[in-house]
Protein backbone atom coordinates (compact mmCIF):
# COMPACT_ATOMS: atom_id res chain seq x y z
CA UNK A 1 1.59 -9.12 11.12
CA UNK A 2 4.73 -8.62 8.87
CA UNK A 3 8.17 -9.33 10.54
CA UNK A 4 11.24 -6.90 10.39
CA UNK A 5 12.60 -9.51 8.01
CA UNK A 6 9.64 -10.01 5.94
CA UNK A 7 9.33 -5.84 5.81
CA UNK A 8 12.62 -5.42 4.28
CA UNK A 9 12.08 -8.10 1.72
CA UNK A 10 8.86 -6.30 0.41
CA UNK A 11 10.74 -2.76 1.09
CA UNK A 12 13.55 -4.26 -1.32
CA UNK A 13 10.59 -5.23 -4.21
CA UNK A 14 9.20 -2.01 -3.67
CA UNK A 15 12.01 0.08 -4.51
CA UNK A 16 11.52 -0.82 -8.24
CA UNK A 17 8.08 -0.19 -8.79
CA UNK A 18 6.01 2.93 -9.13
CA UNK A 19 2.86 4.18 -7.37
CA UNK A 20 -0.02 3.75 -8.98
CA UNK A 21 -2.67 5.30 -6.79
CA UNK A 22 -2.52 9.39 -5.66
CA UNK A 23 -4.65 10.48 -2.97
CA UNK A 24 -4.97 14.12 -3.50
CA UNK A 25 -7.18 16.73 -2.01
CA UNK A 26 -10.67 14.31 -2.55
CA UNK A 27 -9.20 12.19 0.33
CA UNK A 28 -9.69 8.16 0.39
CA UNK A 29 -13.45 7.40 -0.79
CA UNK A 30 -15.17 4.22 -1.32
CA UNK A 31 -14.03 3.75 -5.08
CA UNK A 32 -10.14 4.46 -4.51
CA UNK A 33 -10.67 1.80 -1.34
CA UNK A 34 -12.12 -0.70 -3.84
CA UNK A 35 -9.65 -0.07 -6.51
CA UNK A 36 -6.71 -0.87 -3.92
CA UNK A 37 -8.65 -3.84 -2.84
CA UNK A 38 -8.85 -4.97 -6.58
CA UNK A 39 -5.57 -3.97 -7.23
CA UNK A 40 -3.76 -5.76 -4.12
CA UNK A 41 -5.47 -8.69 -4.97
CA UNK A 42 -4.01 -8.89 -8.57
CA UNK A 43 -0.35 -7.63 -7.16
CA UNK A 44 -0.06 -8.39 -3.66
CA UNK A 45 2.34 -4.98 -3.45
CA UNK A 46 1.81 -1.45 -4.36
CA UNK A 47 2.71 2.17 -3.56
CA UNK A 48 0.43 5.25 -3.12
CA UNK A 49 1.78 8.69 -3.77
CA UNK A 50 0.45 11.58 -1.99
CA UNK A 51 -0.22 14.83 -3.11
CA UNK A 52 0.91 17.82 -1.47
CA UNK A 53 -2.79 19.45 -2.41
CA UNK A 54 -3.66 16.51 -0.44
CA UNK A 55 -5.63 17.49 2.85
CA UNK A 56 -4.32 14.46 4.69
CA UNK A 57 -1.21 13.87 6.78
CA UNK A 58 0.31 10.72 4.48
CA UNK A 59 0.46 8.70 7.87
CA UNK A 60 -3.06 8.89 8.75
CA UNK A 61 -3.92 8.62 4.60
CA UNK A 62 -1.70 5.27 4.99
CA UNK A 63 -3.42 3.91 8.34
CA UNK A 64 -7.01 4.42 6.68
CA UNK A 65 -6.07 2.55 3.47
CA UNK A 66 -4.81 -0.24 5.72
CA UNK A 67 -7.90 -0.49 8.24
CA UNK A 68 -10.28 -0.03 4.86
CA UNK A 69 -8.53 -3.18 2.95
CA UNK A 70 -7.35 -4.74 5.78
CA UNK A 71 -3.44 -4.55 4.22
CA UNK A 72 -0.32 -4.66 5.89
CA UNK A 73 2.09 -1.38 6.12
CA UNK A 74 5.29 -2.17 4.53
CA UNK A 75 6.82 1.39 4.78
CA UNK A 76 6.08 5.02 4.86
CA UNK A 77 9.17 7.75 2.89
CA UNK A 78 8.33 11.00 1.87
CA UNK A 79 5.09 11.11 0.12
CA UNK A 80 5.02 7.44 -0.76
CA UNK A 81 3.66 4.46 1.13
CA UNK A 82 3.80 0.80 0.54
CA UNK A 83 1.03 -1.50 1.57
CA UNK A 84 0.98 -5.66 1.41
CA UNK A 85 -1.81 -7.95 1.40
CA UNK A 86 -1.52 -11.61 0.44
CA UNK A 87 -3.61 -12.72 -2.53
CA UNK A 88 -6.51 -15.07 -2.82
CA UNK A 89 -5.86 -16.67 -5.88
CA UNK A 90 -2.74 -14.78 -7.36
CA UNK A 91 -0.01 -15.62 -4.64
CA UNK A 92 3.19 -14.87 -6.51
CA UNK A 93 5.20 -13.18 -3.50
CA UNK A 94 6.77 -15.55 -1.30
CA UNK A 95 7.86 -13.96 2.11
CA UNK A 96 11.00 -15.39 3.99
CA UNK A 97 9.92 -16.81 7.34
């Protein structure tokens, strides 16, 4: 579980980079869970954009992403979320205590 400290210091590295997964109107399926997984592991941060053909609210699209990879919700704006999970074997974000 993230603190409100910790959450703005991954809010502030998030403003700078761009989403790289959309969930549109196909939903969240086994691949796009896998390629967050993979993906997570190699950044430890990213941002999902989605659609407005999209057939899910972008809160419940966020909350499925997070119970599928087991990441941590670092914010939810417009049609954007951010999620977190520490890496394995890549750990290059360090989080203030």
């Amino acid at each position: 579980m993230l603190s409100s400290k910790q959450r703005a210091y991954l809010r502030g590295l998030a403003n700078n980079i761009p989403a790289i997964f959309q969930i549109g109107k196909g939903g969240i399926n086994d691949n796009l869970v896998k390629q967050v997984n993979d993906a997570l592991e190699v950044r430890e941060l990213i941002k999902v954009h989605v659609l407005e053909n999209s057939l899910m609210d972008i809160r419940k699209a966020c909350n499925e992403l997070v119970r599928r990879t087991d990441a941590e919700p670092v914010q939810v704006i417009g049609s954007k979320f951010v999620l977190y999970k520490e890496s394995k074997e890549n750990k290059t974000i360090q989080l203030p205590k």
